[in-house]
Structure formats: structure tokens, C-alpha cells
C-alpha atoms as a PDB file:
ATOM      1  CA  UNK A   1       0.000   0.000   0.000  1.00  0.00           C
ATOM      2  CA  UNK A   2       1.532   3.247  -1.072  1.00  0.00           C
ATOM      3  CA  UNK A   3       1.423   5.994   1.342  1.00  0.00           C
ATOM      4  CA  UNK A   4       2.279   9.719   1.649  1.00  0.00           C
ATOM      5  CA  UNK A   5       3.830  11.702   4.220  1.00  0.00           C
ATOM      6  CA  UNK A   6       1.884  14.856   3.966  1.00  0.00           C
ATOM      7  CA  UNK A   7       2.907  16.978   6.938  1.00  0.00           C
ATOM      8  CA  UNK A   8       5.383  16.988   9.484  1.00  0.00           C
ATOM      9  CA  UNK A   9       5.568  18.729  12.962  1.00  0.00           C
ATOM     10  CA  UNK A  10       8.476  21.275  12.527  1.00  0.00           C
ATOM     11  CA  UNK A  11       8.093  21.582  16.230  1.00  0.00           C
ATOM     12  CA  UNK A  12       8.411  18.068  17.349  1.00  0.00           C
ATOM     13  CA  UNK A  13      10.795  17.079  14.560  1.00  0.00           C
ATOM     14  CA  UNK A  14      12.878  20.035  15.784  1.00  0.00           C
ATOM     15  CA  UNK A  15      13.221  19.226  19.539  1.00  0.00           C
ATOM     16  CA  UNK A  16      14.494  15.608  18.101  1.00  0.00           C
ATOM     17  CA  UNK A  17      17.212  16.555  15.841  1.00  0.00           C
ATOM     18  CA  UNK A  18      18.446  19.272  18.287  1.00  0.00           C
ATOM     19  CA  UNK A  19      18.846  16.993  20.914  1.00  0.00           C
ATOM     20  CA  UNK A  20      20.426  14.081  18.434  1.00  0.00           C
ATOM     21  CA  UNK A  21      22.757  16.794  16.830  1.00  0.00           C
ATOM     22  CA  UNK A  22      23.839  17.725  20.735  1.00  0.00           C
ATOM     23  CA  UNK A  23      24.527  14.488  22.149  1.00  0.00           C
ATOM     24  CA  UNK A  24      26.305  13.074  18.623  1.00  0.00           C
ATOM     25  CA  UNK A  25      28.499  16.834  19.190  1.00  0.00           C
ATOM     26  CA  UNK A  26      29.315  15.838  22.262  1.00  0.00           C
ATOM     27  CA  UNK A  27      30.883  12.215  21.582  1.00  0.00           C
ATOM     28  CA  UNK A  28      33.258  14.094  18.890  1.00  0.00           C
ATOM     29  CA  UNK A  29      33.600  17.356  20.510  1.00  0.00           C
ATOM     30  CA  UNK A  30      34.802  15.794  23.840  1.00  0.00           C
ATOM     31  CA  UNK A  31      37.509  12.996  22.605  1.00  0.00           C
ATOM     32  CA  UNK A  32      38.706  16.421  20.120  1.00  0.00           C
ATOM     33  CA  UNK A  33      38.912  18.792  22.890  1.00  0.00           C
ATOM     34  CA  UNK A  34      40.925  16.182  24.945  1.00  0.00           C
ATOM     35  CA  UNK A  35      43.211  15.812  22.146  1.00  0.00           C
ATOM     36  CA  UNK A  36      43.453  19.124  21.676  1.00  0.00           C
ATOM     37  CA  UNK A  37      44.627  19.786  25.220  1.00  0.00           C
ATOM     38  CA  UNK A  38      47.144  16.996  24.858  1.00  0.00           C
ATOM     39  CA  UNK A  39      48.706  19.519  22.262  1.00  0.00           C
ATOM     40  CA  UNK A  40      48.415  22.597  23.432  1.00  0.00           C
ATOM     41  CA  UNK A  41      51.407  24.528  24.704  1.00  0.00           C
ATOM     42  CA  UNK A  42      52.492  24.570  28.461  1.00  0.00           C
ATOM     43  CA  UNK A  43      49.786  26.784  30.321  1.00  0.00           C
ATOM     44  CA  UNK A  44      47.728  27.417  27.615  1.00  0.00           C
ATOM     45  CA  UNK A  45      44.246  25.071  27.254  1.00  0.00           C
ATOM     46  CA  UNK A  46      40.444  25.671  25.416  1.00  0.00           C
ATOM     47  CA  UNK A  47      38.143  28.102  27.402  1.00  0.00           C
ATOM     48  CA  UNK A  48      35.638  26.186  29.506  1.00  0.00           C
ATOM     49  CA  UNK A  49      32.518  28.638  27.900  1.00  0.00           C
ATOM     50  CA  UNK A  50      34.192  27.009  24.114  1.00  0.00           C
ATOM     51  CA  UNK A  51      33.529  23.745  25.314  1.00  0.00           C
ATOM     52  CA  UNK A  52      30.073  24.511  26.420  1.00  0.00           C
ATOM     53  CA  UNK A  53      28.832  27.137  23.768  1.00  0.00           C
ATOM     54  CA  UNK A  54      29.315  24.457  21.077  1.00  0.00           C
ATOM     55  CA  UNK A  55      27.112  22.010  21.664  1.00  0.00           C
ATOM     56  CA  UNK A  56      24.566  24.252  22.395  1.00  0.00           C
ATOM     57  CA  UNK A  57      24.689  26.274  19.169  1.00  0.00           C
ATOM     58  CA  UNK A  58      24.429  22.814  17.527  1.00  0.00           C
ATOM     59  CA  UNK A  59      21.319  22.835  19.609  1.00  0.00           C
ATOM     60  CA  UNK A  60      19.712  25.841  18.812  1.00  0.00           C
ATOM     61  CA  UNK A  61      21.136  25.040  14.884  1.00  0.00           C
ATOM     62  CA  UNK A  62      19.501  21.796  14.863  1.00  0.00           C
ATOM     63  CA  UNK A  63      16.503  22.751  15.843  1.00  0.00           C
ATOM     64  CA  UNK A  64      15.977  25.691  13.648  1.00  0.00           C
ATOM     65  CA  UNK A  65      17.137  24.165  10.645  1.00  0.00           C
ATOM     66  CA  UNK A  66      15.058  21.181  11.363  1.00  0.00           C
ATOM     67  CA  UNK A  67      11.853  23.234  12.246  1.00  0.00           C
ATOM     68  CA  UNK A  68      12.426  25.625   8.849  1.00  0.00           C
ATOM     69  CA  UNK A  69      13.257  22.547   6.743  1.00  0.00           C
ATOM     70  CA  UNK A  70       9.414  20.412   8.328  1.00  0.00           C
ATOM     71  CA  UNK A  71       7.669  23.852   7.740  1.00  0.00           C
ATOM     72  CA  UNK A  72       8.904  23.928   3.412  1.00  0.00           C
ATOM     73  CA  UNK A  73       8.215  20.644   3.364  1.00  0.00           C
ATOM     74  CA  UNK A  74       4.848  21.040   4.760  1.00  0.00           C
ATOM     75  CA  UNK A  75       4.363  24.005   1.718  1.00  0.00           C
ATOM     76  CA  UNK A  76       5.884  21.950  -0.766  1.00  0.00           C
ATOM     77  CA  UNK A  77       3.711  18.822   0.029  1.00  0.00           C
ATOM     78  CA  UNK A  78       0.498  20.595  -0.285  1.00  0.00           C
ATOM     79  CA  UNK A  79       1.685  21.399  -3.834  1.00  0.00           C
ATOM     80  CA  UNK A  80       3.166  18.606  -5.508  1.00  0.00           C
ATOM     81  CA  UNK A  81       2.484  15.773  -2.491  1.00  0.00           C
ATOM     82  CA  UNK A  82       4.310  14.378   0.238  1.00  0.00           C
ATOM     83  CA  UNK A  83       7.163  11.978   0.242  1.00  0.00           C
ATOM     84  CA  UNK A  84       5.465   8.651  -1.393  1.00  0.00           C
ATOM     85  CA  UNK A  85       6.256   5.242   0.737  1.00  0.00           C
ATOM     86  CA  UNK A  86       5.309   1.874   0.540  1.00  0.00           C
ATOM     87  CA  UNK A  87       4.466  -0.134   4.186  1.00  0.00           C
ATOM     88  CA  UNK A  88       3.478  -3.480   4.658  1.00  0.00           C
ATOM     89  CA  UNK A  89       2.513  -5.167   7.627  1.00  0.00           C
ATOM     90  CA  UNK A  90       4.776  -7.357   9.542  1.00  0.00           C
ATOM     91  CA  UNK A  91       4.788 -10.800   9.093  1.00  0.00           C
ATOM     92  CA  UNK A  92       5.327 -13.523  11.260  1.00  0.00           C
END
């Protein structure tokens, strides 16, 4: 049975990929930063508010380029039609 996808909650959809884009910035910002440090010249390191503004402009970036990207989608859709799929039910 073919399907269509013919809106999608910018909102919700949003508030996911934020939070997937911080935690996957997090597990190769850390092991970077560390090996950074290793690196770095006596006395010098990375500023603390670096290793914490990062991930959370990857937050704020993942959610508003999620939420823009839902709400086209949703304009486009009504125009030409949603993303076409094919589902079938599970067998056992």
C-alpha cells in the first residue's frame, strides 16, 4: 500500500534533531577537545565557555534548521504531495 507523508511537525521534529545533533556533538567534541589539550602549549588550554557554547549552538542550529526545513516541506507537500512510501505489515 503506497502511502504519503503529507505533513510533518516542525516543532516536534525540531526538539528531536536538536537533541540528536547535541549528544552526537558531544561524543566528537569531547575525545577532540581532549586531544586538543594533549597539544596545546604549556599553560595554555580551550576556554571552559568554548567547550560549552558548542554544543549548544548545535542545539539551537539543529533545531531551527530542522523546524524551517518540516515547515517547506509542509508548503511543498500541499503542492506537488508528500514523500510517497510503501508499508506493509509485519509478518510472522
Amino acid at each position: 500500500m503506497k502511502q504519503q507523508i503529507s505533513r510533518l511537525s516542525p516543532h516536534q521534529n525540531g526538539k528531536v534533531f536538536a537533541v540528536l545533533m547535541t549528544v552526537t556533538s558531544l561524543i566528537v567534541l569531547v575525545p577532540m577537545f581532549l586531544i586538543a589539550s594533549a597539544f596545546m602549549p604549556e599553560g595554555q588550554r580551550i576556554p571552559v565557555l568554548v567547550m560549552v557554547l558548542l554544543p549548544a549552538i548545535y542545539l539551537v542550529i539543529g533545531y531551527l534548521g530542522t523546524a524551517l526545513a518540516c515547515a517547506i516541506y509542509n508548503l511543498v507537500a500541499k503542492v506537488v504531495g508528500g514523500i510517497e512510501f510503501e508499508a506493509r505489515p509485519e509478518q510472522p
